[in-house]
N, C-alpha and C. Protein backbone atom coordinates (compact mmCIF):
# COMPACT_ATOMS: atom_id res chain seq x y z
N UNK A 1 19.40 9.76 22.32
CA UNK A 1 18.44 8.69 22.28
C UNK A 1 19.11 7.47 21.68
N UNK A 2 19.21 6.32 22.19
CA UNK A 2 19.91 5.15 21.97
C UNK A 2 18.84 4.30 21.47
N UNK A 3 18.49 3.10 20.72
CA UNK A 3 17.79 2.10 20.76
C UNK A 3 19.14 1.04 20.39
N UNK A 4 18.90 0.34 21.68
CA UNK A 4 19.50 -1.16 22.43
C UNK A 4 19.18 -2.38 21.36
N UNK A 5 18.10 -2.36 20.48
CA UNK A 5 18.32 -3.42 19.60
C UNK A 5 17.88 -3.02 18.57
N UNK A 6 19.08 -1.82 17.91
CA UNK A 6 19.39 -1.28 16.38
C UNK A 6 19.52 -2.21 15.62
N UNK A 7 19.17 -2.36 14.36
CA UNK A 7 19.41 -3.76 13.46
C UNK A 7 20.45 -3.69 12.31
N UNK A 8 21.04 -1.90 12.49
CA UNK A 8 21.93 -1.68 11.26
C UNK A 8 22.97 -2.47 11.69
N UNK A 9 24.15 -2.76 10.73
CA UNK A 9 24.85 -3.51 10.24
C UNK A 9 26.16 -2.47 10.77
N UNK A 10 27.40 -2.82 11.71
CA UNK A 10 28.53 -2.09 12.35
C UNK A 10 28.97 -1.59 10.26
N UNK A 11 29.88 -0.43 10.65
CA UNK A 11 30.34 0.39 9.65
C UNK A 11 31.39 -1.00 8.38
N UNK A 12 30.88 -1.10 7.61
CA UNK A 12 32.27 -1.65 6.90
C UNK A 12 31.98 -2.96 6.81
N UNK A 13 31.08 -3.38 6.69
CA UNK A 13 29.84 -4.61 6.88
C UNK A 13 28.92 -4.09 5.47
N UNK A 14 28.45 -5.74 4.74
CA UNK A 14 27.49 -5.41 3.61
C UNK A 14 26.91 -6.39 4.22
N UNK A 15 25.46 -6.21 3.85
CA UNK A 15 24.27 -7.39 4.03
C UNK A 15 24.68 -8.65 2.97
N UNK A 16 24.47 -9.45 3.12
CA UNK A 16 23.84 -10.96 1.98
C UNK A 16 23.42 -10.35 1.17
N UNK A 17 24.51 -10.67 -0.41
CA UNK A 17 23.33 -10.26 -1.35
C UNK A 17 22.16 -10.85 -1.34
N UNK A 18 22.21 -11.97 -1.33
CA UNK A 18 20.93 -12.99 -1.26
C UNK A 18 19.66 -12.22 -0.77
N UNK A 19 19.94 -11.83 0.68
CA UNK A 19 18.92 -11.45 1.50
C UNK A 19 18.72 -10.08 0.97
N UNK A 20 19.45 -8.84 0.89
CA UNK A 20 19.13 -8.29 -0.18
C UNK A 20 17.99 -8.40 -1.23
N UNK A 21 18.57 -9.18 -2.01
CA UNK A 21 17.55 -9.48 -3.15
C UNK A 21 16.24 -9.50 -2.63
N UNK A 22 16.25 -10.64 -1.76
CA UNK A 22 14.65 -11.24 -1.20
C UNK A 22 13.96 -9.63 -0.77
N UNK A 23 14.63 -9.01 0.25
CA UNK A 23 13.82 -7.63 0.77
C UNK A 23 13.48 -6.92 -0.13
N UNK A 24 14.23 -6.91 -1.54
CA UNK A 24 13.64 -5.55 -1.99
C UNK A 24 12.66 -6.51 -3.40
N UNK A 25 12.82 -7.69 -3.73
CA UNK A 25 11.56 -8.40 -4.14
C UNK A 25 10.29 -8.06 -3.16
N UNK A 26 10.37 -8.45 -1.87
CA UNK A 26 9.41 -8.64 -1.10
C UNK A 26 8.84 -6.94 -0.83
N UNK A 27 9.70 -5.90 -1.05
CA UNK A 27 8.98 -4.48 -1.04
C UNK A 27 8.80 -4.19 -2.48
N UNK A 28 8.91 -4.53 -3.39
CA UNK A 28 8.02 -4.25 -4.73
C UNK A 28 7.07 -5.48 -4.69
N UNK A 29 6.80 -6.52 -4.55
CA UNK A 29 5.57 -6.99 -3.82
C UNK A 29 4.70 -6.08 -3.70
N UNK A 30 4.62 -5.67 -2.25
CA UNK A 30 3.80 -5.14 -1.81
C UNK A 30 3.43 -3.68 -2.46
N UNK A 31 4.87 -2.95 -3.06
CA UNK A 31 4.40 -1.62 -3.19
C UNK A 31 3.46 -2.45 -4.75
N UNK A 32 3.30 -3.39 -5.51
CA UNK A 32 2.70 -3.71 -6.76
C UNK A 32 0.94 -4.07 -6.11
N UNK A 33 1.41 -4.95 -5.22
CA UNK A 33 -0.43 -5.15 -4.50
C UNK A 33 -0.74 -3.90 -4.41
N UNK A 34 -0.42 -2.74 -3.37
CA UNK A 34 -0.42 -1.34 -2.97
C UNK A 34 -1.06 -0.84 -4.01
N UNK A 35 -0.63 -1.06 -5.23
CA UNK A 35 -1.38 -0.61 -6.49
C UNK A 35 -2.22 -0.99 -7.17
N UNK A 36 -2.14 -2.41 -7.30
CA UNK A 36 -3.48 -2.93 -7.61
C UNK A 36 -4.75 -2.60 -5.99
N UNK A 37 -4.56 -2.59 -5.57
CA UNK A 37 -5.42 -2.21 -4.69
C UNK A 37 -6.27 -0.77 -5.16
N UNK A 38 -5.53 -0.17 -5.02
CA UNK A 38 -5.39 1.80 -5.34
C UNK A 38 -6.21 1.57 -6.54
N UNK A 39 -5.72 1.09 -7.74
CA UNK A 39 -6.50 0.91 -9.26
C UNK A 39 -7.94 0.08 -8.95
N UNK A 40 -8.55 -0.92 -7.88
CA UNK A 40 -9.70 -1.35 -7.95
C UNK A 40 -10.34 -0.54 -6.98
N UNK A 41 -9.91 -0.21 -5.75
CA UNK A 41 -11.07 0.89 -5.67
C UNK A 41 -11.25 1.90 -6.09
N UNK A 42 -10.31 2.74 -6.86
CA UNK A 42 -10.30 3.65 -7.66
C UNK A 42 -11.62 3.64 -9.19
N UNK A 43 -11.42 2.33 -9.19
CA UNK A 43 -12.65 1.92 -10.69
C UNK A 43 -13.56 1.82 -10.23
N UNK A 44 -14.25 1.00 -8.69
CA UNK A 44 -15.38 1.05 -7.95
C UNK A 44 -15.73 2.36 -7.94
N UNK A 45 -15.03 3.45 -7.41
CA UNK A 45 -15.59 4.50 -6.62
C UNK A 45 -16.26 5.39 -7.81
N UNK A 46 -15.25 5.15 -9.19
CA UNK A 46 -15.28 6.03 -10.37
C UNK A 46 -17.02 5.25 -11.28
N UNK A 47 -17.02 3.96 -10.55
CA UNK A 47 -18.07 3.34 -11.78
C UNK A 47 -19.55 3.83 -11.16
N UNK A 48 -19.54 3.97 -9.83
CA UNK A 48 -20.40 3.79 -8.47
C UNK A 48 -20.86 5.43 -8.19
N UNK A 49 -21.78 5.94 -8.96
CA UNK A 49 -21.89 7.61 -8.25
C UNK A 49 -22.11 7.50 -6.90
N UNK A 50 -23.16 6.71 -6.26
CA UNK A 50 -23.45 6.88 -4.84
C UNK A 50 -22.16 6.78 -4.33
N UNK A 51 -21.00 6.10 -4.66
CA UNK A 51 -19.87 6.08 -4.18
C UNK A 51 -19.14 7.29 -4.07
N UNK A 52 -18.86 7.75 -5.01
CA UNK A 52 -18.53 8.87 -5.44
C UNK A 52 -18.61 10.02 -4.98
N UNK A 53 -20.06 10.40 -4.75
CA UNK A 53 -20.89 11.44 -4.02
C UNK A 53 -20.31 11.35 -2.57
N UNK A 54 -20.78 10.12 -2.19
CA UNK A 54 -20.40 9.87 -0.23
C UNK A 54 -18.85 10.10 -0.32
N UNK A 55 -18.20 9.97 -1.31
CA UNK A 55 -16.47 10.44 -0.88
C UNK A 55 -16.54 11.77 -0.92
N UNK A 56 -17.08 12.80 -2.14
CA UNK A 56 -17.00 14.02 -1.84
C UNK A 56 -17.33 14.60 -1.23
N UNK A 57 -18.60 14.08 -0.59
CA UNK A 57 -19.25 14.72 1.02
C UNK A 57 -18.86 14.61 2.56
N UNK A 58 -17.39 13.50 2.63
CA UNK A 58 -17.24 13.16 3.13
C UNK A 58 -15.10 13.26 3.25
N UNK A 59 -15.04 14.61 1.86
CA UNK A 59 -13.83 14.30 1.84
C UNK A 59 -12.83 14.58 3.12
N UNK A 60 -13.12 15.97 3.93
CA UNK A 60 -12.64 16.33 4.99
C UNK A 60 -12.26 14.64 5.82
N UNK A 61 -13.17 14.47 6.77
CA UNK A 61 -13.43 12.86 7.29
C UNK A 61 -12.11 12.44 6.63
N UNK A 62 -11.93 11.99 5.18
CA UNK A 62 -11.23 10.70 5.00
C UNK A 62 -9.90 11.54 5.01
N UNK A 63 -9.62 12.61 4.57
CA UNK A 63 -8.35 12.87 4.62
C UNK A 63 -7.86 13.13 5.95
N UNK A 64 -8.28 13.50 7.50
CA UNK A 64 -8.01 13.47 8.28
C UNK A 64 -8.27 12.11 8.60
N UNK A 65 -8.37 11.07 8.65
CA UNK A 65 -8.48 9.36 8.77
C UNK A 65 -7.25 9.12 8.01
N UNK A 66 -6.55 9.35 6.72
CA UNK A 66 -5.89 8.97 6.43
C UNK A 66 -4.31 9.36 7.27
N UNK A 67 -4.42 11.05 7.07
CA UNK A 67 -3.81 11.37 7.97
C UNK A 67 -2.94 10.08 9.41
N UNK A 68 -4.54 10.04 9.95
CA UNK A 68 -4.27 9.33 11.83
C UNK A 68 -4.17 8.20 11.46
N UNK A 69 -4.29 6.98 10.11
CA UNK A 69 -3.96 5.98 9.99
C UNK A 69 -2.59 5.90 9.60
N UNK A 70 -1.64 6.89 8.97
CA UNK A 70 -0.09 6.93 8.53
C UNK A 70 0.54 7.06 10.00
N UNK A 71 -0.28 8.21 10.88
CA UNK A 71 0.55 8.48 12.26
C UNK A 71 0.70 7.15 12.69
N UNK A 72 -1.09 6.53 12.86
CA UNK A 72 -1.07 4.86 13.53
C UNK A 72 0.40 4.06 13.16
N UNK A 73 0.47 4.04 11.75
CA UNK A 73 1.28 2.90 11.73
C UNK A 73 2.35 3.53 11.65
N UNK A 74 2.69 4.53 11.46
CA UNK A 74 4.46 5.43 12.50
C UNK A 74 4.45 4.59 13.80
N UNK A 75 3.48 5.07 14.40
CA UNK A 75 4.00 4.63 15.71
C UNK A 75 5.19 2.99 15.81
N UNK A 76 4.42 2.13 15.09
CA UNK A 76 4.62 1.02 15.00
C UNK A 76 4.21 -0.16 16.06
């Protein structure tokens, strides 16, 4: 299996530190939002019984949703 527009870098080749830097700023970014995210609905769901309740009645559902939303964005 070939893909025709691979983006790695030929053997013996380093990236820009520069650019470097920026990518892995820009992925702790997101993995830091990722978490603040996770921590506010996490306090909603925990402050909120009706919340609460509808997740545990409903846990099957979300973990197969979560599941087909990781496949979703595999695909790409």
């Amino acid at each position: 299996m070939s893909f025709p527009m691979s983006s790695t870098a030929p053997a013996g080749t380093r990236p820009d530190p520069v650019v470097a830097a920026a990518l892995l700023s820009h992925a702790f970014l997101w993995m830091f939002s990722g978490l603040l995210v996770t921590a506010g609905v996490a306090f909603v769901v925990q402050a909120n019984a009706q919340v609460m309740r509808t997740a545990m009645d409903n846990l099957l559902p979300i973990f197969f949703g979560q599941l087909a939303m990781v496949w979703a964005i595999g695909l790409g």
